[in-house]
PDB file of N, CA and C in Angstrom:
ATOM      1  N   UNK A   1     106.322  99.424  78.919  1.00  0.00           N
ATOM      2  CA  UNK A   1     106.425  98.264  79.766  1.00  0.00           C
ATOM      3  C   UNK A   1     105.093  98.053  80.475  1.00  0.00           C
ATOM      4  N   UNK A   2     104.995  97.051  80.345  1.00  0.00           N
ATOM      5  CA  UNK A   2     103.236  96.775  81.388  1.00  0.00           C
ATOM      6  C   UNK A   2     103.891  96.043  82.429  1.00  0.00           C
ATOM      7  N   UNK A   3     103.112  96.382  83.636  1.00  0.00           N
ATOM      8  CA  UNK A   3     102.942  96.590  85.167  1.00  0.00           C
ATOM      9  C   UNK A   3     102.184  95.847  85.816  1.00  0.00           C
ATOM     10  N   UNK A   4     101.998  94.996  86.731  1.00  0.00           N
ATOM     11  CA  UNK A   4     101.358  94.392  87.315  1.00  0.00           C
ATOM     12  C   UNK A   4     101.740  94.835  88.607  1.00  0.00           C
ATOM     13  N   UNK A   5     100.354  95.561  89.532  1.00  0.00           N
ATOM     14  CA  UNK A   5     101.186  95.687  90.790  1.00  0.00           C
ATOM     15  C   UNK A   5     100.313  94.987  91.868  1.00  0.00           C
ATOM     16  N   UNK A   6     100.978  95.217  93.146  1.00  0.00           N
ATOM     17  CA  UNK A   6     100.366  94.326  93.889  1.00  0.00           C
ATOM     18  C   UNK A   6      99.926  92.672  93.353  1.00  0.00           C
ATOM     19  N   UNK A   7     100.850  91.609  92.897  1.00  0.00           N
ATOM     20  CA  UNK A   7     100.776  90.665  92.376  1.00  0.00           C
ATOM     21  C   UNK A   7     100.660  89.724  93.698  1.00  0.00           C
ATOM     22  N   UNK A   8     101.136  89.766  94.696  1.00  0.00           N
ATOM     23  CA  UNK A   8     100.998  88.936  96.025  1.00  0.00           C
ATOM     24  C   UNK A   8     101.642  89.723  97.036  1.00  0.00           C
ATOM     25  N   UNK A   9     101.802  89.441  98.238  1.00  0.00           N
ATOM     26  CA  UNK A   9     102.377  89.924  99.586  1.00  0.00           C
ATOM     27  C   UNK A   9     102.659  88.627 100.268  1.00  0.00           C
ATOM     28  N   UNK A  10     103.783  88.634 100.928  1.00  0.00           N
ATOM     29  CA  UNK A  10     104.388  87.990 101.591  1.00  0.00           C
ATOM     30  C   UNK A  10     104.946  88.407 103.150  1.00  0.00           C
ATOM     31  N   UNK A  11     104.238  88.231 104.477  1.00  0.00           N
ATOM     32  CA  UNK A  11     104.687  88.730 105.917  1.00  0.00           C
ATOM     33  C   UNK A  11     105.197  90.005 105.533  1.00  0.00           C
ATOM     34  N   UNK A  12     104.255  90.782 104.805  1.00  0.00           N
ATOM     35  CA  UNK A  12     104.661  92.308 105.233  1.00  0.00           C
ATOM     36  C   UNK A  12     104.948  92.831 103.710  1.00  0.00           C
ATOM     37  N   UNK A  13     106.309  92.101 102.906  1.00  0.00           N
ATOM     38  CA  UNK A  13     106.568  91.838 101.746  1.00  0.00           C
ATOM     39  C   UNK A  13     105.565  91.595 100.411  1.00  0.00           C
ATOM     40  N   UNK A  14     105.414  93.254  99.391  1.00  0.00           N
ATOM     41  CA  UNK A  14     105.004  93.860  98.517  1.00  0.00           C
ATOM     42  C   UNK A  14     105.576  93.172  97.595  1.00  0.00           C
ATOM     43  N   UNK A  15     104.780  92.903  96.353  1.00  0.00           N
ATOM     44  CA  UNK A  15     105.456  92.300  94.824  1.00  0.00           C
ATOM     45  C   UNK A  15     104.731  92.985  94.143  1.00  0.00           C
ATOM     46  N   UNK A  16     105.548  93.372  92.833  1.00  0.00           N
ATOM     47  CA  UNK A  16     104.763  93.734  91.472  1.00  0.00           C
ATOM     48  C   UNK A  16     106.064  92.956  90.563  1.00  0.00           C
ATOM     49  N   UNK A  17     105.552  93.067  89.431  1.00  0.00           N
ATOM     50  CA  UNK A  17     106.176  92.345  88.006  1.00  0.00           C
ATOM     51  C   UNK A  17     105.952  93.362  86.874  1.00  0.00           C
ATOM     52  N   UNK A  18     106.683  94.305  86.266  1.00  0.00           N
ATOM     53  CA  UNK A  18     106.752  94.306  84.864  1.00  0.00           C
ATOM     54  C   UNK A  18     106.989  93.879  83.718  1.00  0.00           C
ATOM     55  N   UNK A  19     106.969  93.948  82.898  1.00  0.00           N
ATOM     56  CA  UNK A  19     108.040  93.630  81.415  1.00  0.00           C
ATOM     57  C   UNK A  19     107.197  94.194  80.263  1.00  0.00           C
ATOM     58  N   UNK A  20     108.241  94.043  79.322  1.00  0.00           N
ATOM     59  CA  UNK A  20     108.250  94.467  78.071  1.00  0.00           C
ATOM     60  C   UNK A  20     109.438  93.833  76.673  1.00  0.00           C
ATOM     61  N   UNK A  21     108.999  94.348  75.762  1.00  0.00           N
ATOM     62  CA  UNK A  21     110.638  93.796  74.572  1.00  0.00           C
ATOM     63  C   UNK A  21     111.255  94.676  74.843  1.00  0.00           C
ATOM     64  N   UNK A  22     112.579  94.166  74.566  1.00  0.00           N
ATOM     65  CA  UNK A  22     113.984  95.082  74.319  1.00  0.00           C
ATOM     66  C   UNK A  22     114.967  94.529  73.343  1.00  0.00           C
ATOM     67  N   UNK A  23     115.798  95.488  72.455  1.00  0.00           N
ATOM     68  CA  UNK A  23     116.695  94.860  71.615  1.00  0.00           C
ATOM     69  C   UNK A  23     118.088  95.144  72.032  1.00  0.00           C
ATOM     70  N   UNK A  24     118.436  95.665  73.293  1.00  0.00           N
ATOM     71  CA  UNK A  24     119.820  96.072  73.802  1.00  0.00           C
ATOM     72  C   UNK A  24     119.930  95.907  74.977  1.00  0.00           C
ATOM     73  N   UNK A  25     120.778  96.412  75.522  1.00  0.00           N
ATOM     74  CA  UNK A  25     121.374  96.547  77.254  1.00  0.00           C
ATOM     75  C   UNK A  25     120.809  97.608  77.314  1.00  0.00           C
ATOM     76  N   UNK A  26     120.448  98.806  76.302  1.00  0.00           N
ATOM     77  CA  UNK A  26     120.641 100.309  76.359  1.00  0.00           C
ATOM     78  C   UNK A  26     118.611 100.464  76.717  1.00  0.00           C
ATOM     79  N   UNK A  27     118.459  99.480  76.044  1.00  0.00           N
ATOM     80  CA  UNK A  27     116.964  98.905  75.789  1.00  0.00           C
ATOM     81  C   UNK A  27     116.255  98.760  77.456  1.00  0.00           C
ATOM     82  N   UNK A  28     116.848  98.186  78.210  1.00  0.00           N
ATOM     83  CA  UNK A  28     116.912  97.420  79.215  1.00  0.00           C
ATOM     84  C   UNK A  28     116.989  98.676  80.270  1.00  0.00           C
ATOM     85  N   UNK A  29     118.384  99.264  79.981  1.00  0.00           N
ATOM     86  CA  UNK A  29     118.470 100.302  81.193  1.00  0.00           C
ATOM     87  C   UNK A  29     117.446 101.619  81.412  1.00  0.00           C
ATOM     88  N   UNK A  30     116.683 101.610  79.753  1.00  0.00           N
ATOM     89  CA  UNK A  30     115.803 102.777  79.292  1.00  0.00           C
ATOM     90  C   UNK A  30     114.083 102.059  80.221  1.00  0.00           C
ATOM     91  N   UNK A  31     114.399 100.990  80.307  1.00  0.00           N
ATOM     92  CA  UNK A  31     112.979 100.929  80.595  1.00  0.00           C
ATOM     93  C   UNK A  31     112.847 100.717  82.416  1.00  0.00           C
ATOM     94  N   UNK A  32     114.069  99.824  82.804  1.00  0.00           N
ATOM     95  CA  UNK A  32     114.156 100.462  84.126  1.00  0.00           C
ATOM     96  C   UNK A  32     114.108 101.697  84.779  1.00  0.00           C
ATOM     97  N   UNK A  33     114.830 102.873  83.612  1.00  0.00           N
ATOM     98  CA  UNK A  33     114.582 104.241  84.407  1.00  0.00           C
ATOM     99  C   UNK A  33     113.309 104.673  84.249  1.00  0.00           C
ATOM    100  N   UNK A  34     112.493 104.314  83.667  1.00  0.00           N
ATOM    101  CA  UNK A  34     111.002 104.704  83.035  1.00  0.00           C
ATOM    102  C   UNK A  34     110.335 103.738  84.230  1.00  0.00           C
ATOM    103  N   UNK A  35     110.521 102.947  84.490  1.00  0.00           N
ATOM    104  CA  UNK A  35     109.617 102.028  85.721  1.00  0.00           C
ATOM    105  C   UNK A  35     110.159 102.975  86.982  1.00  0.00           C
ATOM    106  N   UNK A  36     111.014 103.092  87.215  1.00  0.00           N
ATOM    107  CA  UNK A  36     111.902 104.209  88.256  1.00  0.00           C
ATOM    108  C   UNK A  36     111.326 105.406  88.197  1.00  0.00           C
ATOM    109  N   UNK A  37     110.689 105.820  87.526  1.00  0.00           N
ATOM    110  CA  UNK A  37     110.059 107.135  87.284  1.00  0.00           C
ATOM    111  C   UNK A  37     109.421 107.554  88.199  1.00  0.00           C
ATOM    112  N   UNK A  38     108.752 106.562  88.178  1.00  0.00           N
ATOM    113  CA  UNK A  38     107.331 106.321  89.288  1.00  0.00           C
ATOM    114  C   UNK A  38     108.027 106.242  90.818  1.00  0.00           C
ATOM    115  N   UNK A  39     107.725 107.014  91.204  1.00  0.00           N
ATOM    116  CA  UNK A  39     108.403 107.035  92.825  1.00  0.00           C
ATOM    117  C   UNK A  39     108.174 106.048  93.643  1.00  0.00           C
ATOM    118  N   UNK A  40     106.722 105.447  93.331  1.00  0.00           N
ATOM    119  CA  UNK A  40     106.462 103.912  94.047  1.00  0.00           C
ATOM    120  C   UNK A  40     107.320 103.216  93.925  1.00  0.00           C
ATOM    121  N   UNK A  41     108.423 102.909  92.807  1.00  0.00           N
ATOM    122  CA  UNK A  41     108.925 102.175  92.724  1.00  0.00           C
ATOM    123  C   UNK A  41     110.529 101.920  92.410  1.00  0.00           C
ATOM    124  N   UNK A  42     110.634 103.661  92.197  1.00  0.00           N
ATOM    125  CA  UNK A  42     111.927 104.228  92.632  1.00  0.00           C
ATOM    126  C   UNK A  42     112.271 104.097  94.219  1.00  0.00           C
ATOM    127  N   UNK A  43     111.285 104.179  95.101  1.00  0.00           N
ATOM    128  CA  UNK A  43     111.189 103.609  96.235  1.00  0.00           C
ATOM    129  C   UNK A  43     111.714 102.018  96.528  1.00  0.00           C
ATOM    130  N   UNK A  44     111.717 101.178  96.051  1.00  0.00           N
ATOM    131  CA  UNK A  44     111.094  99.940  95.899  1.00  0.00           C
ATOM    132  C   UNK A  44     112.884  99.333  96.817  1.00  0.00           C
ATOM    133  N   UNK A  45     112.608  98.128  97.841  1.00  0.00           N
ATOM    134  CA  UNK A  45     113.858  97.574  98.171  1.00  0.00           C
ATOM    135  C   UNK A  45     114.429  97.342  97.264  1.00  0.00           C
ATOM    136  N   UNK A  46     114.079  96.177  96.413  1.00  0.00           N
ATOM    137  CA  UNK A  46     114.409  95.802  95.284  1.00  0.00           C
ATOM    138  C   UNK A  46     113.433  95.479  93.841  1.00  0.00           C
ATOM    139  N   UNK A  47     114.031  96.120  92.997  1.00  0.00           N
ATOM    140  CA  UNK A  47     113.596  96.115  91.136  1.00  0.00           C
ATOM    141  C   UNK A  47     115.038  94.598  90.708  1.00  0.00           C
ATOM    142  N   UNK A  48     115.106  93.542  90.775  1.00  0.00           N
ATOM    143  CA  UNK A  48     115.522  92.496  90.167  1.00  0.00           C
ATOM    144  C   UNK A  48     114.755  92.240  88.776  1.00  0.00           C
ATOM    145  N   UNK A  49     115.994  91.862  87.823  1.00  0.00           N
ATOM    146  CA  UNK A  49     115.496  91.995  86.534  1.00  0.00           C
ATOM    147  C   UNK A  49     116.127  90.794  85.342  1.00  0.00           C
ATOM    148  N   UNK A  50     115.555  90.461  84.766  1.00  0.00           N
ATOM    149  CA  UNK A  50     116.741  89.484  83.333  1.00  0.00           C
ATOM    150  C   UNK A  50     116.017  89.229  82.524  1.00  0.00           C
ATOM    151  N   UNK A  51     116.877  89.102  81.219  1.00  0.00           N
ATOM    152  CA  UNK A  51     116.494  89.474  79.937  1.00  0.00           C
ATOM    153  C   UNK A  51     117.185  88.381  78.889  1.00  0.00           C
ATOM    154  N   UNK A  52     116.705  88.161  77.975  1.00  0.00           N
ATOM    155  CA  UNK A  52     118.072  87.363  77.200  1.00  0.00           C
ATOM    156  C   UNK A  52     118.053  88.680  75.426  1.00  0.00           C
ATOM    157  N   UNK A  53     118.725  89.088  75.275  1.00  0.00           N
ATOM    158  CA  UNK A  53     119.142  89.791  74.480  1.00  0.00           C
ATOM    159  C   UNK A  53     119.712  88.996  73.497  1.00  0.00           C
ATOM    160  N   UNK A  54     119.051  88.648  72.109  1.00  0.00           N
ATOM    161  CA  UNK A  54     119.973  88.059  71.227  1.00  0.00           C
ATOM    162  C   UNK A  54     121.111  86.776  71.500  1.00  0.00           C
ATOM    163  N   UNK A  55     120.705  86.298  71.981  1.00  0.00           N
ATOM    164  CA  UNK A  55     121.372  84.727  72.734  1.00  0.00           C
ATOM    165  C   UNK A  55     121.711  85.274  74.012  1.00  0.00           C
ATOM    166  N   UNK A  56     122.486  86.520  74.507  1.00  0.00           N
ATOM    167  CA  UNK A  56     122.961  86.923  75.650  1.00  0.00           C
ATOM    168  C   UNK A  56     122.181  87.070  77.032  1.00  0.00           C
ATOM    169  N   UNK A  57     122.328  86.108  77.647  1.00  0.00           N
ATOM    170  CA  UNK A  57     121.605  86.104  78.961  1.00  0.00           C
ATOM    171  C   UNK A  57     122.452  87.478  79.894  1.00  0.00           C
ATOM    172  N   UNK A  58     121.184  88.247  79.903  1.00  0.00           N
ATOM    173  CA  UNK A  58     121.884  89.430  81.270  1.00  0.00           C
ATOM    174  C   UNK A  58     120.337  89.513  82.041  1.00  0.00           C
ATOM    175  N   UNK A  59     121.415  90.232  83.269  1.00  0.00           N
ATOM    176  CA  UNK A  59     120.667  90.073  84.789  1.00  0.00           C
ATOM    177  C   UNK A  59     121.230  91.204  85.609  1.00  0.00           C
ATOM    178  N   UNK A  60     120.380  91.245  86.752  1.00  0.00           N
ATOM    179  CA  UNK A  60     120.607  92.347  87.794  1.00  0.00           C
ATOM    180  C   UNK A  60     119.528  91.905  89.053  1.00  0.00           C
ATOM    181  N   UNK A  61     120.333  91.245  90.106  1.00  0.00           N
ATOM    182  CA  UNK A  61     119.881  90.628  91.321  1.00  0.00           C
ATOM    183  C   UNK A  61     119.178  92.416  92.379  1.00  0.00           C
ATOM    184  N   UNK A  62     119.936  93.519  92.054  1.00  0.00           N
ATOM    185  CA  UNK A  62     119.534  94.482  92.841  1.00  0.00           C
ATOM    186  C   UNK A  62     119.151  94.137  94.050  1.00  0.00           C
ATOM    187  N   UNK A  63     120.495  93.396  95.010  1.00  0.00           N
ATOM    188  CA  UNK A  63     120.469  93.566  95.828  1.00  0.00           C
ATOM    189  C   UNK A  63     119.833  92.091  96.670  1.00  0.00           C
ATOM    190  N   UNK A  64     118.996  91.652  96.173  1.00  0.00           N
ATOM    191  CA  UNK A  64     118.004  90.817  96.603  1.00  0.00           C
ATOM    192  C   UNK A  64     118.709  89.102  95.830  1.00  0.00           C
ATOM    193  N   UNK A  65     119.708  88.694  96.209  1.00  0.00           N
ATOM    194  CA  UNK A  65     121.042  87.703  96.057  1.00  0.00           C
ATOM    195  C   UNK A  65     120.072  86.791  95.601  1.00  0.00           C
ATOM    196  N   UNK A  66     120.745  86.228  94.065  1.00  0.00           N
ATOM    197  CA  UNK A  66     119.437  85.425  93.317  1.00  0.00           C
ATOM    198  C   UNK A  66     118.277  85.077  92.579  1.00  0.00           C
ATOM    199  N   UNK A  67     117.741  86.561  92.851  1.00  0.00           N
ATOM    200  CA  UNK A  67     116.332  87.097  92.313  1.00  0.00           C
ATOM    201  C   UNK A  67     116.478  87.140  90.509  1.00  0.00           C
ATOM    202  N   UNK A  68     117.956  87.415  89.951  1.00  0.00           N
ATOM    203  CA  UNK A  68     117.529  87.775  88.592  1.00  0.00           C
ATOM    204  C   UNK A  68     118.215  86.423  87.789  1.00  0.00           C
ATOM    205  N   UNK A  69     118.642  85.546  88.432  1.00  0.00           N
ATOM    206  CA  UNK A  69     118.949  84.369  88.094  1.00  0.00           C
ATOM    207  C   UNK A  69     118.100  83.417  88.033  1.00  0.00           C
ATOM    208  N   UNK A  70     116.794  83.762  89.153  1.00  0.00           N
ATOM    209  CA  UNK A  70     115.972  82.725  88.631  1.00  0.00           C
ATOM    210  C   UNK A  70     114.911  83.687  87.952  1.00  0.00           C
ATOM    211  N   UNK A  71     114.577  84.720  87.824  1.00  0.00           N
ATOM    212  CA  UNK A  71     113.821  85.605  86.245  1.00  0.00           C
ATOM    213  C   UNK A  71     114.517  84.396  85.254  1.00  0.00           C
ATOM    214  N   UNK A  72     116.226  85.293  85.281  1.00  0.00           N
ATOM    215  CA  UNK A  72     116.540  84.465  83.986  1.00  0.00           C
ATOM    216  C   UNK A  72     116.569  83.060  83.369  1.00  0.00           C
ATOM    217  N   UNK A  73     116.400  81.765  84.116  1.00  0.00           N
ATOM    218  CA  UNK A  73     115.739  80.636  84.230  1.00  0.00           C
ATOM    219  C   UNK A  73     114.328  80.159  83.809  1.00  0.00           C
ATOM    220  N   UNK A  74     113.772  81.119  83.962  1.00  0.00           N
ATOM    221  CA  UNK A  74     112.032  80.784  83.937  1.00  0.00           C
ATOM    222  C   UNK A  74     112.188  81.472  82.435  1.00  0.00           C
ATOM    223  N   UNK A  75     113.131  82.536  81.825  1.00  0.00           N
ATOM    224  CA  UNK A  75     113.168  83.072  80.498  1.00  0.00           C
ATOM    225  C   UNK A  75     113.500  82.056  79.626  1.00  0.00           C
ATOM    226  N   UNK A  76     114.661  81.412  80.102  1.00  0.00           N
ATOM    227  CA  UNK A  76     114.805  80.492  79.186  1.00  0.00           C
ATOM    228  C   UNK A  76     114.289  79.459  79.137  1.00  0.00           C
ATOM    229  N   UNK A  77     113.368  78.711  80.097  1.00  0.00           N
ATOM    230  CA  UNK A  77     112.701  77.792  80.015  1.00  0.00           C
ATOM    231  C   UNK A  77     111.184  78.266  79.270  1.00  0.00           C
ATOM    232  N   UNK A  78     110.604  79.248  78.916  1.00  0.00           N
ATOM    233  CA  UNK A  78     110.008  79.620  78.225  1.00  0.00           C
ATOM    234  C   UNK A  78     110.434  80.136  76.672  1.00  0.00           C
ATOM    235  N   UNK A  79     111.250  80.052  76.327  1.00  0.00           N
ATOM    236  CA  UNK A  79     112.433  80.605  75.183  1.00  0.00           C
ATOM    237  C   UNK A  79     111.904  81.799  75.142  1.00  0.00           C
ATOM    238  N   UNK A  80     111.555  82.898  75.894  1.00  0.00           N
ATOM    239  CA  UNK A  80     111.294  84.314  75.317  1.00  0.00           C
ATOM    240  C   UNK A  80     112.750  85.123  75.476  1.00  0.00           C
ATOM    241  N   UNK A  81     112.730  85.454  74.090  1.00  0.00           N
ATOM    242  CA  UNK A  81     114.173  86.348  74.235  1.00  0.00           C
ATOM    243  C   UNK A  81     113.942  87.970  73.696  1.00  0.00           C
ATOM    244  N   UNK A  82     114.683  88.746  74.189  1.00  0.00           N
ATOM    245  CA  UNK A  82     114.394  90.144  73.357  1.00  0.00           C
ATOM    246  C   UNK A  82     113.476  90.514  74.091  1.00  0.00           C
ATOM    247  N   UNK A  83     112.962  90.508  75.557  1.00  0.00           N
ATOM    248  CA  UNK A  83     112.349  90.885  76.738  1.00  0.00           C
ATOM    249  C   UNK A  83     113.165  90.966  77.904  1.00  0.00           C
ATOM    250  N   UNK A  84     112.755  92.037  78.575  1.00  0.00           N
ATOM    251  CA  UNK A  84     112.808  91.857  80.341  1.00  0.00           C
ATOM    252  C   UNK A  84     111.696  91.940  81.115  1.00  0.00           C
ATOM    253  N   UNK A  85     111.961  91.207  81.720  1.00  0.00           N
ATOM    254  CA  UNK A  85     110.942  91.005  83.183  1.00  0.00           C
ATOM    255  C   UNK A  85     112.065  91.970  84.420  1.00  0.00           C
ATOM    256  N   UNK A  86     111.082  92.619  85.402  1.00  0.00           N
ATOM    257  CA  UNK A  86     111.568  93.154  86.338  1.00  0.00           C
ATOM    258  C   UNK A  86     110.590  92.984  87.682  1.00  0.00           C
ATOM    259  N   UNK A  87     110.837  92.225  88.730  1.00  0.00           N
ATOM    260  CA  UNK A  87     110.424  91.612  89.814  1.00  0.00           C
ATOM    261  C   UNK A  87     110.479  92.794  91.262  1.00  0.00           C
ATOM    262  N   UNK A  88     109.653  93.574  91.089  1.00  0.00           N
ATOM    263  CA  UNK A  88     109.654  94.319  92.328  1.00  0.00           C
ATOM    264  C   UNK A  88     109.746  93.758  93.759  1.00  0.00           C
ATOM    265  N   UNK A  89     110.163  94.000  94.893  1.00  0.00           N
ATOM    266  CA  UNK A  89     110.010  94.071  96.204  1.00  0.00           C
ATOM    267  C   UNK A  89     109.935  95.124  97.039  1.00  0.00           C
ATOM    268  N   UNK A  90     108.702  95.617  97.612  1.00  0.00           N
ATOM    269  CA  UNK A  90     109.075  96.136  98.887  1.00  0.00           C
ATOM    270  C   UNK A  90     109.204  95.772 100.381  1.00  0.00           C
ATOM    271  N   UNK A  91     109.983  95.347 101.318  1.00  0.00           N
ATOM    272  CA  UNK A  91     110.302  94.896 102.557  1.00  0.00           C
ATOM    273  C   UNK A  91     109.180  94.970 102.984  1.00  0.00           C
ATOM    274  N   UNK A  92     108.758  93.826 103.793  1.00  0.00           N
ATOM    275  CA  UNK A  92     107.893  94.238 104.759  1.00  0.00           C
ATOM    276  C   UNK A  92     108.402  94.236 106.181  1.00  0.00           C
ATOM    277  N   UNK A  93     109.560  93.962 106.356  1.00  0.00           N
ATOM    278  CA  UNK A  93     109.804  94.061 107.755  1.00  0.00           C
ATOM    279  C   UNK A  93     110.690  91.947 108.256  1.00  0.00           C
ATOM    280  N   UNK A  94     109.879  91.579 107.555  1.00  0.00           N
ATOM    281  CA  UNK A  94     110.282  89.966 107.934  1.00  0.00           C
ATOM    282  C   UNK A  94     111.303  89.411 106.870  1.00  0.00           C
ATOM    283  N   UNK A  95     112.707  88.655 107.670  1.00  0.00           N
ATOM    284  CA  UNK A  95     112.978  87.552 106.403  1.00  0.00           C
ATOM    285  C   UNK A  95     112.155  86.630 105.560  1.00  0.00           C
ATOM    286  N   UNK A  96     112.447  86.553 104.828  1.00  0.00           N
ATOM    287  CA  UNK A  96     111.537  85.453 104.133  1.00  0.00           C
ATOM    288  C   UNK A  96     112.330  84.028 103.434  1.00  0.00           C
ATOM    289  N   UNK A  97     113.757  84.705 103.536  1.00  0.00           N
ATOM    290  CA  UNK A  97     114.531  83.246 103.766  1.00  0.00           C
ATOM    291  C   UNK A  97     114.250  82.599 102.265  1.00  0.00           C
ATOM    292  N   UNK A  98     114.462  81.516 101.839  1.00  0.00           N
ATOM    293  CA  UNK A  98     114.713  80.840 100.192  1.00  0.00           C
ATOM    294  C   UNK A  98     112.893  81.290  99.896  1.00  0.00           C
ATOM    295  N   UNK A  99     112.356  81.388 100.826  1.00  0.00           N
ATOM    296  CA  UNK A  99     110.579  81.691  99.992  1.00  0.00           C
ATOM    297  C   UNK A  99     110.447  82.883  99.248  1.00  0.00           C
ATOM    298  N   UNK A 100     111.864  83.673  99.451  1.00  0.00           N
ATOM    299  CA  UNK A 100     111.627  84.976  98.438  1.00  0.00           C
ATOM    300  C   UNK A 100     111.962  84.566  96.580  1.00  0.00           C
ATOM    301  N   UNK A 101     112.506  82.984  96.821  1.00  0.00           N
ATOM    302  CA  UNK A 101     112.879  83.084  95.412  1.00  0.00           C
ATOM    303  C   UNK A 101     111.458  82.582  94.884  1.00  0.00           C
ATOM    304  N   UNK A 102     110.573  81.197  95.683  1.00  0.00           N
ATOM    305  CA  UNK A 102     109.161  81.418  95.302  1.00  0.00           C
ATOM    306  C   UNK A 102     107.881  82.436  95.007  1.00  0.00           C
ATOM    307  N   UNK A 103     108.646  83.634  96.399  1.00  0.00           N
ATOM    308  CA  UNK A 103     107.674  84.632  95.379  1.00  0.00           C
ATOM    309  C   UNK A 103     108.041  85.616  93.949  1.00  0.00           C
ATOM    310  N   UNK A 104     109.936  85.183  94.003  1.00  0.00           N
ATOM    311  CA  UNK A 104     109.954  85.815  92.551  1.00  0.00           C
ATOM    312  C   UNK A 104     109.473  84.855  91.299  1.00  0.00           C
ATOM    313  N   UNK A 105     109.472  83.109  91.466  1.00  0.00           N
ATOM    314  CA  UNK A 105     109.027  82.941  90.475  1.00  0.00           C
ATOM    315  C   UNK A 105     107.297  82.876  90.434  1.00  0.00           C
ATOM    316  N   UNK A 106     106.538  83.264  91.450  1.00  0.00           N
ATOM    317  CA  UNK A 106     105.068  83.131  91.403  1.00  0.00           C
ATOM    318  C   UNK A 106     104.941  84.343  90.592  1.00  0.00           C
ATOM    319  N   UNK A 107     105.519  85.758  90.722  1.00  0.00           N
ATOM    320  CA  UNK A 107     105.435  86.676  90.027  1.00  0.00           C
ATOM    321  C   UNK A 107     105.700  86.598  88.213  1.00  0.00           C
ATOM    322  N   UNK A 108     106.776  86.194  87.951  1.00  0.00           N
ATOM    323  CA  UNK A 108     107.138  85.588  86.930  1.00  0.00           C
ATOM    324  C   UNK A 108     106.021  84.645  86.116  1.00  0.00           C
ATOM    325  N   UNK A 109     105.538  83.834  87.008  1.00  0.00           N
ATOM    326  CA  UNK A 109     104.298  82.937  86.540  1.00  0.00           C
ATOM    327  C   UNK A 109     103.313  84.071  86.050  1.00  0.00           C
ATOM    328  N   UNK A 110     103.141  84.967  86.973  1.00  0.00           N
ATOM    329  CA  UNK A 110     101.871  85.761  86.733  1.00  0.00           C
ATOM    330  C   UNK A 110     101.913  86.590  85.764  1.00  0.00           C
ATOM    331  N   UNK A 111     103.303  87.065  85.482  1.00  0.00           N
ATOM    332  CA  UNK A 111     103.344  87.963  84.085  1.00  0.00           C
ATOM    333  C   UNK A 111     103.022  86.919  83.081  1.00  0.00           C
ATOM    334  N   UNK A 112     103.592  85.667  82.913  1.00  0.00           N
ATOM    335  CA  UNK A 112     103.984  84.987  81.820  1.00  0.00           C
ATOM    336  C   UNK A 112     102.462  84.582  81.462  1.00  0.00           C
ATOM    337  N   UNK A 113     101.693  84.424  82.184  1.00  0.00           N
ATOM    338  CA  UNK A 113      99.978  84.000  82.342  1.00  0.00           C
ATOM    339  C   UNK A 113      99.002  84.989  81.776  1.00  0.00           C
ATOM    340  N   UNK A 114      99.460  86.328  82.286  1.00  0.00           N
ATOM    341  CA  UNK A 114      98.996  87.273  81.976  1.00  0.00           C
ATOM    342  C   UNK A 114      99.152  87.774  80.617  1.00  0.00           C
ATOM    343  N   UNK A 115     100.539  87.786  79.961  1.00  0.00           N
ATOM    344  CA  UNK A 115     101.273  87.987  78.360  1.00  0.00           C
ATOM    345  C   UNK A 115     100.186  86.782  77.541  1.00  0.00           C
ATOM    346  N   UNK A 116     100.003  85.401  78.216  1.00  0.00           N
ATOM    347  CA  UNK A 116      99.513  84.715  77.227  1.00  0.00           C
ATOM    348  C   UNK A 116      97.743  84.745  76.630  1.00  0.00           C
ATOM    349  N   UNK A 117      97.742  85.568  78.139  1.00  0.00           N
ATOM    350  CA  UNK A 117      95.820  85.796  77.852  1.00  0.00           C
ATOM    351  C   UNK A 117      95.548  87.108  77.283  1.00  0.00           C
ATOM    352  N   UNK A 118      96.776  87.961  76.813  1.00  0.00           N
ATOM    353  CA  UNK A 118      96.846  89.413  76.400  1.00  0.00           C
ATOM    354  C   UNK A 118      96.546  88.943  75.123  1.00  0.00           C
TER     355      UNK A 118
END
C-alpha cells in the first residue's frame, strides 16, 4: 500500500491517505492491518476507508460518521474499482464540523493526483 503522510492539517487535525489494489474483503482487511502495523497509525483517531470490490461498494466510516461514504463517492466517480483508499485522522483537539468531510475529500484528491503522476 503506498502512504502519503502528513497530506494537510486542519486546527490541530493530522491527515495522511493510503491505498493500494485489492481483490476481496479479506484483501482489504490484510492491508489495513499492515497500515496498523505502524504504531503511528495504529494510533490514529480515525483510519476511514472504501473500496469497490468487483461491482461491490464496501466501506468503514471508523468512527469519523461519513468519512468512508464520501472515499466511496469520489471511487466511483473516478470508476477505480479493485482498490482501497484509507483516509487517516489524528484529532487535533478542535471540531471541525462538515469541513472534516472536505479534508477527507482533499486527501482523496491528493492520492488520486499522486496515482496519476506515478
Amino acid at each position: 500500500m503506498e502512504t502519503f503522510d502528513s497530506v494537510l492539517t486542519d486546527r490541530g487535525s493530522k491527515y495522511a491517505v493510503s491505498g493500494g489494489p485489492v481483490m476481496s474483503a479479506d484483501d482489504i482487511q490484510a492491508a489495513i492491518k499492515s497500515l496498523c502495523s505502524n504504531k503511528k497509525f495504529a494510533k490514529a483517531t480515525h483510519n476511514s476507508w472504501a473500496a469497490i470490490v468487483d461491482g461491490t461498494p464496501l466501506k468503514s466510516d471508523d468512527r469519523e460518521s461519513g468519512a468512508g461514504m464520501v472515499i466511496l463517492r469520489m471511487l466511483e466517480r473516478e470508476g477505480l474499482e479493485n482498490h482501497v483508499i484509507v483516509v487517516t485522522r489524528w484529532y487535533g483537539g478542535k471540531q471541525l464540523g462538515a469541513d472534516r468531510f472536505r479534508r477527507v475529500q482533499d486527501c482523496v484528491r491528493h492520492y488520486f493526483n499522486h496515482r496519476r503522476l506515478g
